[in-house]
N, C-alpha and C. Protein backbone atom coordinates (compact mmCIF):
# COMPACT_ATOMS: atom_id res chain seq x y z
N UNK A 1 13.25 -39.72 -31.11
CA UNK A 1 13.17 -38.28 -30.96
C UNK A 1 12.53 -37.69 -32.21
N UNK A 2 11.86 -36.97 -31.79
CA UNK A 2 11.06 -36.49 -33.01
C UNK A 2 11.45 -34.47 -32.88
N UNK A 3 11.47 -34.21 -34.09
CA UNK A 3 11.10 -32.08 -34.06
C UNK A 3 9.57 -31.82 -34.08
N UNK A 4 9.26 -31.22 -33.67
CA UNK A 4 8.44 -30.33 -33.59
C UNK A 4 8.04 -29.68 -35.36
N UNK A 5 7.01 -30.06 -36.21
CA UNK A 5 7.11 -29.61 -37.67
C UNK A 5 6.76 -27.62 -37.55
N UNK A 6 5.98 -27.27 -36.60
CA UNK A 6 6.18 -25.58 -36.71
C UNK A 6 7.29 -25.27 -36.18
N UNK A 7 8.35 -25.80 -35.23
CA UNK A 7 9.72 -25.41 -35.20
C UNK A 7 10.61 -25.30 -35.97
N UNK A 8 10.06 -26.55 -36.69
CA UNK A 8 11.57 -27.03 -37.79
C UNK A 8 11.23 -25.57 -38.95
N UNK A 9 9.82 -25.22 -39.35
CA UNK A 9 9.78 -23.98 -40.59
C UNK A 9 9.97 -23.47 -39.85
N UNK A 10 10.00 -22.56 -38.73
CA UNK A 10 10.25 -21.45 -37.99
C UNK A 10 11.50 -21.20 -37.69
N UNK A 11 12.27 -22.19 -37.53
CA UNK A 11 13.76 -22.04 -36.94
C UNK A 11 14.79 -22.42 -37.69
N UNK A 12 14.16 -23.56 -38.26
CA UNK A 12 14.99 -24.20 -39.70
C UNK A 12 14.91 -23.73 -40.85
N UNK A 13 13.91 -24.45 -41.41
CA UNK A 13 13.25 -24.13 -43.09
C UNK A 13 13.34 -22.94 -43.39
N UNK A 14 12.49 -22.01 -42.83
CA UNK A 14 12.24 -20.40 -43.52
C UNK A 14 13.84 -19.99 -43.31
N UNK A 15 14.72 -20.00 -42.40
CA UNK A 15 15.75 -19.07 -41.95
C UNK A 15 16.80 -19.59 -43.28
N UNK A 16 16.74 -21.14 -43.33
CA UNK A 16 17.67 -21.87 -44.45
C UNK A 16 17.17 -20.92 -45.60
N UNK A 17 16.26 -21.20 -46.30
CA UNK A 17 15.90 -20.65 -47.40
C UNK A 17 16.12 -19.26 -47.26
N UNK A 18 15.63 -18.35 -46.38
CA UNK A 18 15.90 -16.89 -46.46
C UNK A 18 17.57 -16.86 -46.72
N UNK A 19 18.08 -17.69 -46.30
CA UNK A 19 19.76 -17.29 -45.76
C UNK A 19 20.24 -17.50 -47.71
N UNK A 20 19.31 -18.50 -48.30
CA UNK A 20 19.55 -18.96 -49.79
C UNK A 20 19.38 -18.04 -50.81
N UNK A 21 18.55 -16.74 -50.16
CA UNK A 21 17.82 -16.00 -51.07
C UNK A 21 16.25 -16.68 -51.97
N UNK A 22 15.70 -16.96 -51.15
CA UNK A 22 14.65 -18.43 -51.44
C UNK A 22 13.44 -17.42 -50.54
N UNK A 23 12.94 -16.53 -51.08
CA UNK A 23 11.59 -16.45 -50.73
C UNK A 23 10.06 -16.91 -51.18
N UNK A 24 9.85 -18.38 -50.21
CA UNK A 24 9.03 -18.92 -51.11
C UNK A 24 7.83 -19.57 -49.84
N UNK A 25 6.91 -19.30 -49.79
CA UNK A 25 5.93 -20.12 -48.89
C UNK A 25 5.69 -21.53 -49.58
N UNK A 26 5.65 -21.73 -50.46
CA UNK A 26 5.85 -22.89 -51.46
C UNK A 26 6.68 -23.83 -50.89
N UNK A 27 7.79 -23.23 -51.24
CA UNK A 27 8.95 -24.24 -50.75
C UNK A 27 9.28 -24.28 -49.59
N UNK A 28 8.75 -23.37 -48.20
CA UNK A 28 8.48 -24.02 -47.24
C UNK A 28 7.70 -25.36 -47.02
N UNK A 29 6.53 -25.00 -47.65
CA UNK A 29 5.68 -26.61 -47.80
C UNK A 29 6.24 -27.62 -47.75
N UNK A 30 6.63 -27.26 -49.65
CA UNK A 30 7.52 -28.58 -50.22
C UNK A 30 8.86 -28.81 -49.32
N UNK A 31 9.47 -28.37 -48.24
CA UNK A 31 10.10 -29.37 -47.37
C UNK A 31 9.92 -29.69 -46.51
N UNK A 32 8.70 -28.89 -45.72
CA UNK A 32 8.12 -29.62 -44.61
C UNK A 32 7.33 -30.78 -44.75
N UNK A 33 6.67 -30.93 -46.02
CA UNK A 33 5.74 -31.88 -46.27
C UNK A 33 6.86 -33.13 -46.90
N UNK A 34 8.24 -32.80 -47.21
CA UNK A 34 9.31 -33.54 -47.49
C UNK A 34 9.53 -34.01 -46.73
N UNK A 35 10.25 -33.17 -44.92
CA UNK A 35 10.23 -34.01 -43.76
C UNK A 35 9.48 -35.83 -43.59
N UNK A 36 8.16 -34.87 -43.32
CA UNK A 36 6.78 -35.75 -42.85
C UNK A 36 7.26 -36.68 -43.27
N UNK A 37 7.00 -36.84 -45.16
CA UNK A 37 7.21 -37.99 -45.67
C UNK A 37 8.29 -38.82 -45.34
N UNK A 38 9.63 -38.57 -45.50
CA UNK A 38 10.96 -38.87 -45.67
C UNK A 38 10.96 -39.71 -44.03
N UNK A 39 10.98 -38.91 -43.09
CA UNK A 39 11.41 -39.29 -41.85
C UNK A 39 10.07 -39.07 -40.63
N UNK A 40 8.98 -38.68 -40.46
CA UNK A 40 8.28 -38.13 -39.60
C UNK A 40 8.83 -37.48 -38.96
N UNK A 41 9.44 -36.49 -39.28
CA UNK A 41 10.38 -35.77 -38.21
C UNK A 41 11.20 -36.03 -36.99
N UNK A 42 11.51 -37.30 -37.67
CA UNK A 42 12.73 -38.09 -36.76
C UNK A 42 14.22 -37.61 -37.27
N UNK A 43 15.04 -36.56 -36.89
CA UNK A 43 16.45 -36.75 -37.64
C UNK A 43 17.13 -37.81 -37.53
N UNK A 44 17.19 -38.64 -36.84
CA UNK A 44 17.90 -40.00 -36.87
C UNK A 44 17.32 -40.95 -37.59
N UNK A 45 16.16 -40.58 -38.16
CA UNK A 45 15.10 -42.08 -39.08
C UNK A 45 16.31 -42.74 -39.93
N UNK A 46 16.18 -43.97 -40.27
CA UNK A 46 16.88 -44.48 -41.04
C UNK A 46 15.96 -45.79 -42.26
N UNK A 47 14.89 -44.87 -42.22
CA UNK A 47 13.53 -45.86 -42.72
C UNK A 47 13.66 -46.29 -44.68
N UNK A 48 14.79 -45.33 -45.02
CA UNK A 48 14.45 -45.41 -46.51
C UNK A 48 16.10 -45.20 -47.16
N UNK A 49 16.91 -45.75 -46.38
CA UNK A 49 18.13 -45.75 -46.83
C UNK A 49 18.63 -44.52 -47.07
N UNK A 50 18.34 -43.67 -46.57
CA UNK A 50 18.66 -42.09 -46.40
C UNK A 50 19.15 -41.56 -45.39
N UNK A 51 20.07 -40.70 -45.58
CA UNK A 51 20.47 -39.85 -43.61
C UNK A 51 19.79 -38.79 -43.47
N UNK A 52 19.67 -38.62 -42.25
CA UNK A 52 18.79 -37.45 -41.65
C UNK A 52 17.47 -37.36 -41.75
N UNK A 53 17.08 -35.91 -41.65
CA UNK A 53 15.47 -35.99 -41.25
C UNK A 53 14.87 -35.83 -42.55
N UNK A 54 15.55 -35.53 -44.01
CA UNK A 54 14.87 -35.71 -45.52
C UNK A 54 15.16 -36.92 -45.68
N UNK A 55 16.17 -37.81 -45.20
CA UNK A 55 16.58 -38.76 -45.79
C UNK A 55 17.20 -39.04 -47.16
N UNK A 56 18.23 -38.23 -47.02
CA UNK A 56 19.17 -37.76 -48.70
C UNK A 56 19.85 -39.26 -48.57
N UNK A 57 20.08 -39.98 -49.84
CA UNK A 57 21.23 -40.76 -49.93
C UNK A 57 22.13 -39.98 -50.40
N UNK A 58 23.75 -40.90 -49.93
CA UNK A 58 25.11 -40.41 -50.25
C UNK A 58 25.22 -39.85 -51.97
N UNK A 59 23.98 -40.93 -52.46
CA UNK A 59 24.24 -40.49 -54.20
C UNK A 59 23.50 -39.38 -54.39
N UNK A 60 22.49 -38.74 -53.75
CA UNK A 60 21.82 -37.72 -53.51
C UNK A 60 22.81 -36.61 -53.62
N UNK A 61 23.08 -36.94 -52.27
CA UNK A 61 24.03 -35.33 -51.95
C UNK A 61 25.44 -35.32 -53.14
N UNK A 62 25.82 -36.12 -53.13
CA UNK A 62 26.88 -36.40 -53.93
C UNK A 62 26.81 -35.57 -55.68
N UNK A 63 24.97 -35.87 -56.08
CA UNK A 63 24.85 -35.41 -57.17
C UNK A 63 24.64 -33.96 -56.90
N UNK A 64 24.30 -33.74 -55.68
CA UNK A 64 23.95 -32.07 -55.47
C UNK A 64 25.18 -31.10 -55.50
N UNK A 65 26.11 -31.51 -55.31
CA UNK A 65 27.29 -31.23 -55.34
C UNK A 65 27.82 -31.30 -56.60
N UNK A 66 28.05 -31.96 -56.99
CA UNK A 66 29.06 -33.12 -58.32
C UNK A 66 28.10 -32.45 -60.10
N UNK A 67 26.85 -32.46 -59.56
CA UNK A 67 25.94 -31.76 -61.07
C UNK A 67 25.08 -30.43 -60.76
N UNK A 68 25.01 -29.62 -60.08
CA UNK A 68 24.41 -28.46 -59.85
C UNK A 68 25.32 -27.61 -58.65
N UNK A 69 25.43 -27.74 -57.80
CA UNK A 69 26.47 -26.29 -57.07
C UNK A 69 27.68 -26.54 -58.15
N UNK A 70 28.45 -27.45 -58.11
CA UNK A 70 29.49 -27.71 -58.86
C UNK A 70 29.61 -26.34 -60.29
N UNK A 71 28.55 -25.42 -60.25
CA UNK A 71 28.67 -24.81 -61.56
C UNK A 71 27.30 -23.63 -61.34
N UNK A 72 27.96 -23.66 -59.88
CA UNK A 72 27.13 -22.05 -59.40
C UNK A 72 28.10 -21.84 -58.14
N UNK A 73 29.44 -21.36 -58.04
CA UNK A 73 30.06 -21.43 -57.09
C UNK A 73 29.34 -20.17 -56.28
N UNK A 74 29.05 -19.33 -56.00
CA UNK A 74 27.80 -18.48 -55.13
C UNK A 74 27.33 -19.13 -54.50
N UNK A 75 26.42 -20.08 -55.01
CA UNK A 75 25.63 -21.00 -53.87
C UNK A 75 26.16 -22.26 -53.26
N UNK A 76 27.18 -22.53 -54.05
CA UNK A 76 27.88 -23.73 -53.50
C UNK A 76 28.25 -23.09 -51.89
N UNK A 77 29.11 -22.04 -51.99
CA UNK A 77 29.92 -21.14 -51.03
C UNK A 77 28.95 -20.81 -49.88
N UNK A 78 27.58 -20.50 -50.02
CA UNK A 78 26.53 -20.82 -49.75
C UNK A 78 26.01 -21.45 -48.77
N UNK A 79 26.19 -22.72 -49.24
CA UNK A 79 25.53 -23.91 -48.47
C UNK A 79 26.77 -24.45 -47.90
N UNK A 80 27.77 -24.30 -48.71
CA UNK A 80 29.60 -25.02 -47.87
C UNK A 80 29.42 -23.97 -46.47
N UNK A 81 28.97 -22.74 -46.29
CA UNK A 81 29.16 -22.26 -45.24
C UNK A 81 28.31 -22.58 -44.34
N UNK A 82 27.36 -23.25 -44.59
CA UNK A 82 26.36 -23.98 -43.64
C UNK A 82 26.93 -25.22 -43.04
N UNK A 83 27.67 -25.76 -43.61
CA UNK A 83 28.24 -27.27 -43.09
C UNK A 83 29.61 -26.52 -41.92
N UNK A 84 29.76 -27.26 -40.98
CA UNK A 84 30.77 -27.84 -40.10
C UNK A 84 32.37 -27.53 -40.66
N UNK A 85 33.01 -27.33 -40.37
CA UNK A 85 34.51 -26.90 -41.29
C UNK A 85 35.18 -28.08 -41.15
N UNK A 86 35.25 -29.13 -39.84
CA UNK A 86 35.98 -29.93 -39.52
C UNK A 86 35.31 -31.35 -40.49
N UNK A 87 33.86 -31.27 -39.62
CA UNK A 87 33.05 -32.77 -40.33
C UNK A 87 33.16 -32.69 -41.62
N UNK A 88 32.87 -31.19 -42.28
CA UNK A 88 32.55 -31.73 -43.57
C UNK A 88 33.53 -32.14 -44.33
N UNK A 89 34.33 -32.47 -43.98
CA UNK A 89 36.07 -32.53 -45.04
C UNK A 89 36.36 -33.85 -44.31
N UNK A 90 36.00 -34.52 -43.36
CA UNK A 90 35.93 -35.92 -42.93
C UNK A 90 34.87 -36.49 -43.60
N UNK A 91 33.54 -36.44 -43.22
CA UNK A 91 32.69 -37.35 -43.99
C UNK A 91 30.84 -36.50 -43.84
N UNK A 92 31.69 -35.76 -44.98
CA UNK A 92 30.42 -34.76 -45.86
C UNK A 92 29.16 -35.59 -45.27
N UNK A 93 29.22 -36.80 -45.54
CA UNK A 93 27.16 -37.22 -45.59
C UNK A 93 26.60 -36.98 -43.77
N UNK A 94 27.56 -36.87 -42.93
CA UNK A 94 27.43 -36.86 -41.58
C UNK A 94 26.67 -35.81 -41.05
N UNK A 95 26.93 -35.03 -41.82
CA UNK A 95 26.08 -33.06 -41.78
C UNK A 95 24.77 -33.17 -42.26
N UNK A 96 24.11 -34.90 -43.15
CA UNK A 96 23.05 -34.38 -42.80
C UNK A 96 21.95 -35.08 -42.44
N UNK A 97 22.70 -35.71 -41.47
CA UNK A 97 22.38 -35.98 -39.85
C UNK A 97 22.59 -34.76 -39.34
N UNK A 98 24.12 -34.38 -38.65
CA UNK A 98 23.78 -33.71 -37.45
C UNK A 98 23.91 -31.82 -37.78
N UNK A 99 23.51 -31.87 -39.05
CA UNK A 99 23.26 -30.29 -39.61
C UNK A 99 22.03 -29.76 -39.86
N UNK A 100 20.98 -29.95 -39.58
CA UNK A 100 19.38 -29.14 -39.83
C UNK A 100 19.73 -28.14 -41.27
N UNK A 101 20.09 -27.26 -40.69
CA UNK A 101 20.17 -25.94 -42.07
C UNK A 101 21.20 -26.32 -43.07
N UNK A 102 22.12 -27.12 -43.21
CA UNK A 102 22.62 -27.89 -43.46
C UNK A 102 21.97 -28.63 -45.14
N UNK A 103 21.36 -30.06 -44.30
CA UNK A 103 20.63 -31.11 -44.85
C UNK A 103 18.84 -30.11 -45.62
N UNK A 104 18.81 -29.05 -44.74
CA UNK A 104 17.95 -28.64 -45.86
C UNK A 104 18.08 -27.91 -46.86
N UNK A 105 19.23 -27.64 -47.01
CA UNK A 105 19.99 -26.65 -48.29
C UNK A 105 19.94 -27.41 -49.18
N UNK A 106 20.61 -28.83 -48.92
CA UNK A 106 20.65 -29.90 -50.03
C UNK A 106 19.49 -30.39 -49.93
N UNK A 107 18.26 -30.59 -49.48
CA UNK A 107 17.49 -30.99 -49.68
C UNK A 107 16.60 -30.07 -50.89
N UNK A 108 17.01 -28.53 -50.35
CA UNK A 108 16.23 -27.56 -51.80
C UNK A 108 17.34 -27.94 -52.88
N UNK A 109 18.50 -28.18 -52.52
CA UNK A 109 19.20 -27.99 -54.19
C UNK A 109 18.60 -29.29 -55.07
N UNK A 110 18.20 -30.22 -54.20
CA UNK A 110 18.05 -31.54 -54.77
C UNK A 110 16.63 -31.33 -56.07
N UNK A 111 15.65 -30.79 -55.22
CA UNK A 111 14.08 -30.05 -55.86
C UNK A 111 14.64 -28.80 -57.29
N UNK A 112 15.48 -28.20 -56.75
CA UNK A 112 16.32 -26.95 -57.86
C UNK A 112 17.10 -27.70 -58.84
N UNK A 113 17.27 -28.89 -58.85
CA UNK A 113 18.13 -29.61 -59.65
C UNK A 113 17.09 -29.90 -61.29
N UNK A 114 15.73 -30.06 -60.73
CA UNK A 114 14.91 -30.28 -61.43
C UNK A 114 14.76 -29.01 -62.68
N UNK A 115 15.17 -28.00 -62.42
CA UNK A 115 15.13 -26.90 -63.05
C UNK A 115 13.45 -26.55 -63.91
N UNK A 116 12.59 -26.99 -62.56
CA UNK A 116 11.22 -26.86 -63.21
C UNK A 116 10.76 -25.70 -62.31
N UNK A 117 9.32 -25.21 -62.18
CA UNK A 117 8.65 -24.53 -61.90
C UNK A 117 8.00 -25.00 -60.55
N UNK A 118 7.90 -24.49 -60.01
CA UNK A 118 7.51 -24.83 -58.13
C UNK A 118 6.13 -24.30 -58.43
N UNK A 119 4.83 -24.90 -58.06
CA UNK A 119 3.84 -24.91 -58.18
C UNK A 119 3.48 -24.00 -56.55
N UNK A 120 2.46 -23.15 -56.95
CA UNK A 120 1.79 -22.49 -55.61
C UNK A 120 2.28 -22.78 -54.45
N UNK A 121 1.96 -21.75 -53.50
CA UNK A 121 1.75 -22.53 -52.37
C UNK A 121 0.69 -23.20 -51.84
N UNK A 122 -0.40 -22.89 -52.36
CA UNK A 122 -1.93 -23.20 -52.15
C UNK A 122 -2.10 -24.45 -53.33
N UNK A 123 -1.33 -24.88 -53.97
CA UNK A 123 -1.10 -25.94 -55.35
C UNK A 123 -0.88 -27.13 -54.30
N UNK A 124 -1.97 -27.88 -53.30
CA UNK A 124 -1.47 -29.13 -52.37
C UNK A 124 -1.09 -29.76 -53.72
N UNK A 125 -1.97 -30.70 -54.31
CA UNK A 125 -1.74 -31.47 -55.44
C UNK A 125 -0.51 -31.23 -56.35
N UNK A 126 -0.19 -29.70 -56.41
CA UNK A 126 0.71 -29.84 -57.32
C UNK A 126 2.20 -30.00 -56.78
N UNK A 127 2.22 -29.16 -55.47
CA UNK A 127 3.40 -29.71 -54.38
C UNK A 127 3.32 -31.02 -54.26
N UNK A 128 2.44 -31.91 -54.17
CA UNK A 128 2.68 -33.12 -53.90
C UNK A 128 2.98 -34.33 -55.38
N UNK A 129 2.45 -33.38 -56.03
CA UNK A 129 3.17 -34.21 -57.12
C UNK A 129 4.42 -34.02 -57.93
N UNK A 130 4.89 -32.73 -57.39
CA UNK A 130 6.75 -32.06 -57.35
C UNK A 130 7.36 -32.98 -56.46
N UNK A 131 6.76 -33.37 -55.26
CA UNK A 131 7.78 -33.98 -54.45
C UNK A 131 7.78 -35.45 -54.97
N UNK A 132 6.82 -35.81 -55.30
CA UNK A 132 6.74 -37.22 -55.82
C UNK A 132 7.76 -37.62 -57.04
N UNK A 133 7.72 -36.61 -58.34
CA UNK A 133 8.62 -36.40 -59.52
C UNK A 133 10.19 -36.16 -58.85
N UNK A 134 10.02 -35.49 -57.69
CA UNK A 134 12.06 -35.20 -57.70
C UNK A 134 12.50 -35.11 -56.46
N UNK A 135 11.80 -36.11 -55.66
CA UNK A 135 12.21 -36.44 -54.09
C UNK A 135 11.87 -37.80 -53.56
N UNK A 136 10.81 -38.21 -53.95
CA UNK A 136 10.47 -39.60 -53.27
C UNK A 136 11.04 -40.74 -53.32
N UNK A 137 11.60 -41.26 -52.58
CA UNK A 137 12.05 -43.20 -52.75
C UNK A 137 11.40 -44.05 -52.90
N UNK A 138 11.10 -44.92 -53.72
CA UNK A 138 10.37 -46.14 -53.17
C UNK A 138 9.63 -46.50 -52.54
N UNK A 139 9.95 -46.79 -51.24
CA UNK A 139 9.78 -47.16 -50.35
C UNK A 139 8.87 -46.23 -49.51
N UNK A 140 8.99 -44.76 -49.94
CA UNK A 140 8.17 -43.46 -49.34
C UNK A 140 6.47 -44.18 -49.68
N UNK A 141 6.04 -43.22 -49.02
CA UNK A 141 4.61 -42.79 -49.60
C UNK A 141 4.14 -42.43 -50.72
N UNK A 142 3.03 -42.17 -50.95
CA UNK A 142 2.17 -42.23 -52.32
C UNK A 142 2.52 -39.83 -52.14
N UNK A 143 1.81 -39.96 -53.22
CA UNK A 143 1.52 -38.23 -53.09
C UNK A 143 0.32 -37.34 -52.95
N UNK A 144 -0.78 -38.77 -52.85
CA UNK A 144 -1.41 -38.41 -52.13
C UNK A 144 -1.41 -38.58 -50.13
N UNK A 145 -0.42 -38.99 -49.67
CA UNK A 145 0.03 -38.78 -48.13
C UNK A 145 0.12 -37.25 -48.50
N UNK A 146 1.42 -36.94 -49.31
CA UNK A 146 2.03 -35.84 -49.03
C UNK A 146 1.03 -34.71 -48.95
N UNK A 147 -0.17 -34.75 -49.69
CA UNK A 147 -0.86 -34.18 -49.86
C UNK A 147 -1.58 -33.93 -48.42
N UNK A 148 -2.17 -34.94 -48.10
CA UNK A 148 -3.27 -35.18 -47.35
C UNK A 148 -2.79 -34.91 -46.08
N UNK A 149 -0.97 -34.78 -45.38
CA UNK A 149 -0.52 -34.04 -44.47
C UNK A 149 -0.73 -32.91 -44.72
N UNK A 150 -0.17 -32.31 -45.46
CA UNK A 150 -0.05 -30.78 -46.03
C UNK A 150 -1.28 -30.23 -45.78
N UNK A 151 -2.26 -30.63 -46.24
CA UNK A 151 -3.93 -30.29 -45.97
C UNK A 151 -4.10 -30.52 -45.01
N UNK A 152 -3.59 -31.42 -43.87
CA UNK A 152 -4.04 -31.22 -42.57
C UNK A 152 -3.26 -30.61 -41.39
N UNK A 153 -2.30 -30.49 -41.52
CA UNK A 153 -1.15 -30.13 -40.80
C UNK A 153 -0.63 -28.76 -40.70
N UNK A 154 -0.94 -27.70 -42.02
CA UNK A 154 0.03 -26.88 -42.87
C UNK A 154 -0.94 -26.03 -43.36
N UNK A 155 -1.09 -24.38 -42.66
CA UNK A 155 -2.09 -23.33 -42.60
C UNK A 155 -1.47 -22.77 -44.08
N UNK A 156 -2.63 -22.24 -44.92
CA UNK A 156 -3.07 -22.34 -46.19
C UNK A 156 -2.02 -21.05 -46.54
């Protein structure tokens, strides 16, 4: 099963971030072009030892929590209100699988953790070399993919 990538910013991405106080065409990019990479817009991918459709590991989310909301309770409160009341107090990493707005909250806190500067939105190269510095696995793609989707996929 695959999403739809103008659904997921239209229904997902932009509404997550607006709901964050995150007005950014930028960082729409940088997680749609995160998707692509991470999972092809499979939420069930399991291609890079990651859950969901960014493919966060448990130590991922764990640090998103544990070293950055952990000491902004606003946004923690935030994104805790995006998760499930029941799942998330059983087994937190499950939400992001079956949470969209969810798994992309932590997917921006993960990029915000970096406490750097988000390059343009029109910056392909430089989005793709943000995601490369404070998102990519291994096992992912180069940053020039990320790029070279973004440029083809993703109106300017």
């Amino acid at each position: 099963m695959s999403i739809n990538p103008a659904d997921l910013a239209t229904h997902i991405i932009k509404p997550t971030l607006d709901y964050l106080g995150v007005q950014s065409g930028a960082a729409e990019k940088l997680l749609l072009g995160t998707v692509a990479q991470a999972s092809n817009f499979d939420p069930f991918s399991e291609q890079h030892h990651g859950i969901g459709i960014f493919q966060i590991t448990s130590k991922g989310h764990r640090q998103a929590w544990d070293s950055y909301l952990a000491f902004r309770p606003d946004l923690a409160s935030k994104v805790r209100g995006l998760a499930s009341q029941h799942q998330f107090l059983r087994e937190p990493d499950q939400e992001l699988k079956s949470n969209l707005a969810y798994s992309t909250a932590i997917a921006w806190i993960i990029y915000l953790q970096s406490d750097l500067q988000l390059p343009a939105a029109d910056d392909v190269d430089g989005l793709s070399q943000f995601w490369s510095a404070h998102f990519c696995h291994r096992e992912q793609r180069q940053a020039e993919d990320f790029a070279r989707w973004i440029s083809e996929h993703v109106a300017a």
